[in-house]
Protein backbone atom coordinates (compact mmCIF):
# COMPACT_ATOMS: atom_id res chain seq x y z
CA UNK A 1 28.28 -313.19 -183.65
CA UNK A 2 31.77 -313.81 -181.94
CA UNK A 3 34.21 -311.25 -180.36
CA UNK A 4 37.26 -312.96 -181.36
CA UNK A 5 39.12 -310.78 -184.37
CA UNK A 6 38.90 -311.96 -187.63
CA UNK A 7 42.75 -311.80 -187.61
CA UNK A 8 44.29 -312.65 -184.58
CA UNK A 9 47.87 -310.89 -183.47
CA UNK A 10 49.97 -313.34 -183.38
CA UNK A 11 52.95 -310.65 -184.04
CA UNK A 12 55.04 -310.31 -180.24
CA UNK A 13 56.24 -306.84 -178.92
CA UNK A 14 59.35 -305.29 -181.23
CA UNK A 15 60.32 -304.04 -177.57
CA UNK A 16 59.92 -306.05 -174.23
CA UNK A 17 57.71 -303.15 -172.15
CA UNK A 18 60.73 -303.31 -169.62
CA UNK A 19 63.41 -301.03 -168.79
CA UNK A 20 65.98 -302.45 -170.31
CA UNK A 21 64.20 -303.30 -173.74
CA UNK A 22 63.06 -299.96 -173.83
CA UNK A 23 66.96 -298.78 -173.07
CA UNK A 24 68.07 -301.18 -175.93
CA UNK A 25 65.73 -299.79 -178.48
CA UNK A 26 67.05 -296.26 -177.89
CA UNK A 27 70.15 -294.59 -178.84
CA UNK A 28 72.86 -291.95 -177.01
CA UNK A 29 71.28 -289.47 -175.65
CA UNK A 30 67.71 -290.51 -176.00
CA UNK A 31 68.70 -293.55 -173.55
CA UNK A 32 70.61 -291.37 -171.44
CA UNK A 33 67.46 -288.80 -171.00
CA UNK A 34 65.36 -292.25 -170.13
CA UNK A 35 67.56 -293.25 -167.58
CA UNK A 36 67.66 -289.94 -165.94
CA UNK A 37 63.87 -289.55 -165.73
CA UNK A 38 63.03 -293.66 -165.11
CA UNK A 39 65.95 -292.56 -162.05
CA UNK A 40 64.58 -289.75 -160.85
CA UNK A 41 60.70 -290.59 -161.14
CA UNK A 42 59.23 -291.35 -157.59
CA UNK A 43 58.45 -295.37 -157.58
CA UNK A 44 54.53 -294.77 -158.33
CA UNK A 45 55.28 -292.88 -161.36
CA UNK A 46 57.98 -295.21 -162.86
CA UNK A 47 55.46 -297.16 -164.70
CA UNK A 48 54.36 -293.52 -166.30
CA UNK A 49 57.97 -292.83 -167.69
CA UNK A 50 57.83 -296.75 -168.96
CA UNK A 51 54.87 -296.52 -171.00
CA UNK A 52 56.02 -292.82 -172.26
């Protein structure tokens, strides 16, 4: 029995897990709110308002 998936994913990211492809997927005030909190978030919880 193997571990590898039957069907590998093969498909990459729709957004680069970065600040500014996250920025670029969102829109007006939903990227402004994102800015604000990636901004204000203390630099050990920056990665926390990334991945939310």
């Amino acid at each position: 029995m193997s571990a590898q998936p039957i069907h590998p994913h093969t498909e990459p990211d729709r957004v680069p897990r970065n600040a500014e492809g996250i920025a670029a997927a969102l829109e007006g005030e939903r990227r402004m709110e994102f800015y604000r909190e990636l901004l204000a978030a203390a630099a050990e919880k920056a990665e926390a308002v990334l991945r939310r």
